[in-house]
C-alpha atoms as a PDB file:
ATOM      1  CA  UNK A   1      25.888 128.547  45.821  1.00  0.00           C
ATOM      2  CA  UNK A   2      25.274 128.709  42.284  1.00  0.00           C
ATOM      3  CA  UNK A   3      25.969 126.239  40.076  1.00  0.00           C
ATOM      4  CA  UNK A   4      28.670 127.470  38.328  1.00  0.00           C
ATOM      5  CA  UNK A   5      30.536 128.244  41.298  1.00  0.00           C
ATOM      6  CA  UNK A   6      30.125 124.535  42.885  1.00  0.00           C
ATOM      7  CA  UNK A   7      31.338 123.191  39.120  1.00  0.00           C
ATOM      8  CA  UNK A   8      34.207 125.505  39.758  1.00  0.00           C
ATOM      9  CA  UNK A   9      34.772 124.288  43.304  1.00  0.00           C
ATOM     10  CA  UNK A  10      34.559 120.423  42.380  1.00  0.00           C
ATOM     11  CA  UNK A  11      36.807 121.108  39.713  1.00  0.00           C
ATOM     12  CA  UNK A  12      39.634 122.532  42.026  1.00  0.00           C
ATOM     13  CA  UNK A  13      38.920 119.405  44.373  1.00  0.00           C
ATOM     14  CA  UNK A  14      39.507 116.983  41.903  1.00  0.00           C
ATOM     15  CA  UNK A  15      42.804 118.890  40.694  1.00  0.00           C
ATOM     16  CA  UNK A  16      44.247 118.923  44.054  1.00  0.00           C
ATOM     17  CA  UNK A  17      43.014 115.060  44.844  1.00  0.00           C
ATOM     18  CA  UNK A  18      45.093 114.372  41.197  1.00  0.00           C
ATOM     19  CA  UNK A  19      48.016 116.355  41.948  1.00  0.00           C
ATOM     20  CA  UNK A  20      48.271 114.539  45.495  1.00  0.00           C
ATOM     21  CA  UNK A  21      47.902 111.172  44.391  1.00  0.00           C
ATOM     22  CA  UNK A  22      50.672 111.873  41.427  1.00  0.00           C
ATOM     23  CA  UNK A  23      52.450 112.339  43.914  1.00  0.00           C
ATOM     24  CA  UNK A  24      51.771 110.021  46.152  1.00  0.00           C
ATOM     25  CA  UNK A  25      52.685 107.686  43.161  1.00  0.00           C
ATOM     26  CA  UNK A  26      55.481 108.892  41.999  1.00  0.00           C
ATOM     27  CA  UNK A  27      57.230 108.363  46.160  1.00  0.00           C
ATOM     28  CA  UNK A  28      55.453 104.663  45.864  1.00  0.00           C
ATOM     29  CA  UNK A  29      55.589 103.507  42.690  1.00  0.00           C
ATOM     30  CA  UNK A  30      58.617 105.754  41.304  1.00  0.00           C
ATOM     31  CA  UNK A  31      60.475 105.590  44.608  1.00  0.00           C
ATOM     32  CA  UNK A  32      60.010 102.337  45.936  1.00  0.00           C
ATOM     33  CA  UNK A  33      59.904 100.300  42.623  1.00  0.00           C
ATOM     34  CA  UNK A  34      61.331 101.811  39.707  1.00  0.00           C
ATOM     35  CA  UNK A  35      63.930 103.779  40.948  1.00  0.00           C
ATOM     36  CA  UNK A  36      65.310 100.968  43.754  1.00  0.00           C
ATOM     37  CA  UNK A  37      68.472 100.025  42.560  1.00  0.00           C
ATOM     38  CA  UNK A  38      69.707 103.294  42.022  1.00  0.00           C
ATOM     39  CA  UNK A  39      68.413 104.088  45.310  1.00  0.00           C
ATOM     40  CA  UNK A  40      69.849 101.914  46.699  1.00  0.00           C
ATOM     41  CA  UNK A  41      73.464 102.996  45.956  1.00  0.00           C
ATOM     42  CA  UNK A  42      72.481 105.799  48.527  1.00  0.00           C
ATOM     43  CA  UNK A  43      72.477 104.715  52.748  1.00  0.00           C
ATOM     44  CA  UNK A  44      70.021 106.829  55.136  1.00  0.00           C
ATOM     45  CA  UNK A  45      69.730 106.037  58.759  1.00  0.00           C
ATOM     46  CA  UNK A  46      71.871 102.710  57.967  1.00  0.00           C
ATOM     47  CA  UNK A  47      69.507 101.310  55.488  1.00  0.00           C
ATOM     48  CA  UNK A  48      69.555 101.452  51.846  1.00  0.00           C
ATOM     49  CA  UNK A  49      67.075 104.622  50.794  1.00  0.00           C
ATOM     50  CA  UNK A  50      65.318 102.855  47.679  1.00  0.00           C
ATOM     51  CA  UNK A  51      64.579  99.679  50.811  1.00  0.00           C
ATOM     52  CA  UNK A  52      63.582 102.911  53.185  1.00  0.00           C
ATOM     53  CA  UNK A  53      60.808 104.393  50.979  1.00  0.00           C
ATOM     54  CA  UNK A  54      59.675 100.797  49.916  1.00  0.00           C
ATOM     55  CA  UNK A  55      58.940 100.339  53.590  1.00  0.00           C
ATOM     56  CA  UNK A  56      58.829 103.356  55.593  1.00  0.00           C
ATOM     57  CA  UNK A  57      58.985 106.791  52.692  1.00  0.00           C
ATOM     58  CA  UNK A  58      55.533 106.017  51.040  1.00  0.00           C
ATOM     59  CA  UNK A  59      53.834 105.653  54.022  1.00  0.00           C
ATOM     60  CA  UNK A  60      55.123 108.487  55.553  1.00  0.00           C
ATOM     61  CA  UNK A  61      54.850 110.618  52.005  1.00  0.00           C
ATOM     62  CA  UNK A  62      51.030 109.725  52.650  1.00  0.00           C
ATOM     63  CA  UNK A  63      50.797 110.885  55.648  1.00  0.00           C
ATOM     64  CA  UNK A  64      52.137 114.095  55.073  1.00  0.00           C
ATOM     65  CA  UNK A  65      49.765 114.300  51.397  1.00  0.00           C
ATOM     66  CA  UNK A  66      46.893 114.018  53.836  1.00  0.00           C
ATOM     67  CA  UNK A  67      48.029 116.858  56.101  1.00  0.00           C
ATOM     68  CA  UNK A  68      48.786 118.801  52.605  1.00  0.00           C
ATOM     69  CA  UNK A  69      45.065 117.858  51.751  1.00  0.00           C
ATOM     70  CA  UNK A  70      43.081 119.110  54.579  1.00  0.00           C
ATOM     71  CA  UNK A  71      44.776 122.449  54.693  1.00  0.00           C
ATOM     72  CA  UNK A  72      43.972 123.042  51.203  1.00  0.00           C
ATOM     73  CA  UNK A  73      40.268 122.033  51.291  1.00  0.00           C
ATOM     74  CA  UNK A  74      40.004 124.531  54.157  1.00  0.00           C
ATOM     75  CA  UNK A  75      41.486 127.270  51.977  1.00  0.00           C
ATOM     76  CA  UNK A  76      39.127 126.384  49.649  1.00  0.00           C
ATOM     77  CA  UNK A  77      36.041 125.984  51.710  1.00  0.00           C
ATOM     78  CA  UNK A  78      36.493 129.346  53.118  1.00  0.00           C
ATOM     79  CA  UNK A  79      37.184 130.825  49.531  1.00  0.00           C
ATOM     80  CA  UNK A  80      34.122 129.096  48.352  1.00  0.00           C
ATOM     81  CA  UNK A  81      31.825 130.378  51.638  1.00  0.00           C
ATOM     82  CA  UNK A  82      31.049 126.737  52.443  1.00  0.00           C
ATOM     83  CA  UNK A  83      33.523 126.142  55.708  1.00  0.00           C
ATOM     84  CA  UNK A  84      32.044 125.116  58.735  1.00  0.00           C
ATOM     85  CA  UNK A  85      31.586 128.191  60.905  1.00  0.00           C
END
């Protein structure tokens, strides 16, 4: 791979890893912590929601970012021609 193509796929890497942890962030942080009292004006599953994703929606949000990560680092293996055949 040339070297321009593997500054090309880095740089795509490192987008997606921002994007994702952003995100990730913004559920923890935003979610759990900033936002809580209004969140909390809001029940789900008997609980108050800005309690549930202080202690359950992060983790969960995770989860799911690391599911989210893995299928786009295969796209982008196999658009790149460096996948594991």
């Amino acid at each position: 791979m040339s070297e321009n193509r593997m500054k090309q796929y880095w740089r795509r890497n490192v987008r997606y890893l921002l994007i994702l942890l952003t995100i990730w962030f913004v559920v923890s942080f935003g979610a759990g912590i900033l936002l809580v009292d209004l969140l909390n004006e809001i029940q789900f599953a008997g609980f108050k929601l800005g309690f549930w994703f202080a202690q359950q929606g992060s983790i969960y949000a995770f989860v799911i970012l690391i599911f989210v990560y893995v299928r786009l680092m295969n796209k982008l293996d196999k658009e790149f021609d460096v996948d594991e055949k």
